[in-house]
Protein backbone atom coordinates (compact mmCIF):
# COMPACT_ATOMS: atom_id res chain seq x y z
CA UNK A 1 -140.30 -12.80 46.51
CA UNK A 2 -138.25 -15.64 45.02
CA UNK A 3 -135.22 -13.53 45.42
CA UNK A 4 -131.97 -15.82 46.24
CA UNK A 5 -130.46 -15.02 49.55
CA UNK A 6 -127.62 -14.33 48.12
CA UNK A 7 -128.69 -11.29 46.61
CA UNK A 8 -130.88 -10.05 49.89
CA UNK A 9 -128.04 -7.35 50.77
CA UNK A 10 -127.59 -6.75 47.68
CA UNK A 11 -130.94 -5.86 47.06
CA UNK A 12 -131.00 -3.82 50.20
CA UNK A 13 -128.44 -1.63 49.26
CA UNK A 14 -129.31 -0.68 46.30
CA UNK A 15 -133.24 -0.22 47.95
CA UNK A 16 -131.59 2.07 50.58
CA UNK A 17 -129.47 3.84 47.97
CA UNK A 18 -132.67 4.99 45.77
CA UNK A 19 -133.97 6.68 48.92
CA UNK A 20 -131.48 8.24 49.88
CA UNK A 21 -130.20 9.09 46.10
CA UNK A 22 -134.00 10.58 44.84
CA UNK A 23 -135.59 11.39 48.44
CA UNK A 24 -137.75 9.05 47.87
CA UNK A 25 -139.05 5.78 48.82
CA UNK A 26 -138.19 2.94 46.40
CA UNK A 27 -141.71 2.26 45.85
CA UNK A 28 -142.55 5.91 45.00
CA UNK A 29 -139.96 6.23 42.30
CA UNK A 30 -141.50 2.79 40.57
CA UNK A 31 -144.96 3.90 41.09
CA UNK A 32 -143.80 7.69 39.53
CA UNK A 33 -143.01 5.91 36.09
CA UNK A 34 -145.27 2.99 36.15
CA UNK A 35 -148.00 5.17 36.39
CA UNK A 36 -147.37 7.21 33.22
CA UNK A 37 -148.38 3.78 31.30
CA UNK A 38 -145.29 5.40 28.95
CA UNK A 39 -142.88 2.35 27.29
CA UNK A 40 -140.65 5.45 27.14
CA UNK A 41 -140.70 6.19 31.01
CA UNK A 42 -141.18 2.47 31.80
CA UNK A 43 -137.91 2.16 29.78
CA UNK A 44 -135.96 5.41 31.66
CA UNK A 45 -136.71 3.79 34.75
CA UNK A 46 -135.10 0.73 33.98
CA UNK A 47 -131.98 2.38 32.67
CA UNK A 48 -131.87 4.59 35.72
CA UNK A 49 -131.65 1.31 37.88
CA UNK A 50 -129.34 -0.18 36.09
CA UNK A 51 -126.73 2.60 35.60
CA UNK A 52 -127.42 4.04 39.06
CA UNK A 53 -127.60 0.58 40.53
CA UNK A 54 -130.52 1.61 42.13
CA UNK A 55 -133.91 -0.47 43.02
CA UNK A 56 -137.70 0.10 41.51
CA UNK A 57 -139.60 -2.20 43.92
CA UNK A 58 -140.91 -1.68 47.33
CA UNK A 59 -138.08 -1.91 50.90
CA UNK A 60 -136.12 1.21 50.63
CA UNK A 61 -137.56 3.75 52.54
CA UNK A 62 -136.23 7.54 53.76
CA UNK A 63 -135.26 8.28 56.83
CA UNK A 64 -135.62 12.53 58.03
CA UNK A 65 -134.70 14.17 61.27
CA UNK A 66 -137.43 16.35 62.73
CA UNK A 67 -136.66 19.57 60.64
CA UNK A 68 -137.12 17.50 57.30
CA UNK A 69 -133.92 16.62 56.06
CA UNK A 70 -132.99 13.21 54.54
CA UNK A 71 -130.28 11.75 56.82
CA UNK A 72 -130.50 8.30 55.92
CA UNK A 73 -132.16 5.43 53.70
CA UNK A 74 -133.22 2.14 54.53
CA UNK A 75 -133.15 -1.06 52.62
CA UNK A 76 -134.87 -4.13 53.67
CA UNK A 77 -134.90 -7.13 51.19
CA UNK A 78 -135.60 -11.07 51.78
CA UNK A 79 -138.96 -11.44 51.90
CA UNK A 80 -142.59 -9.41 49.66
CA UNK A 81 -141.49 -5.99 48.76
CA UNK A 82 -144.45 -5.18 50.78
CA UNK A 83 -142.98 -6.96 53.83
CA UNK A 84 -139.96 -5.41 52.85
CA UNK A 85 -140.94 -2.08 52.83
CA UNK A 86 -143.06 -2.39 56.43
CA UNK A 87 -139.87 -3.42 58.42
């Protein structure tokens, strides 16, 4: 993804973080304002990165025990977000 390996943990933190943070999977929270086709939402979602450090593109992922619960997120970063998000 062009990404400097510099910034690959980085990146992965702040992937993991959004999962953890909103329950949901980095790519779900991009995909949740993307899809409005909003400026205004598009715009929210950028903000919400940036002050919450947190990541809209595809490797951070949740991780529940069997009765549900979030007990951890995972973020994966150094090569396509897909790839990312598969590890």
């Amino acid at each position: 993804d062009l990404c400097p390996p510099l910034l690959y943990p980085t990146y992965a933190q702040s992937k993991a973080r959004t999962a953890v943070g909103l329950g949901i999977s980095s790519r779900e929270f991009s995909s949740k304002y993307i899809s409005t086709n909003s400026s205004a939402k598009i715009e929210q979602m950028r903000n919400m990165s940036e002050l919450g450090d947190l990541a809209h593109f595809p490797g951070g992922v949740v991780v529940k025990n069997e009765e549900g619960e979030i007990i951890a997120g995972i973020g994966v970063s150094g090569a396509s977000g897909d790839q990312d998000e598969e590890l």
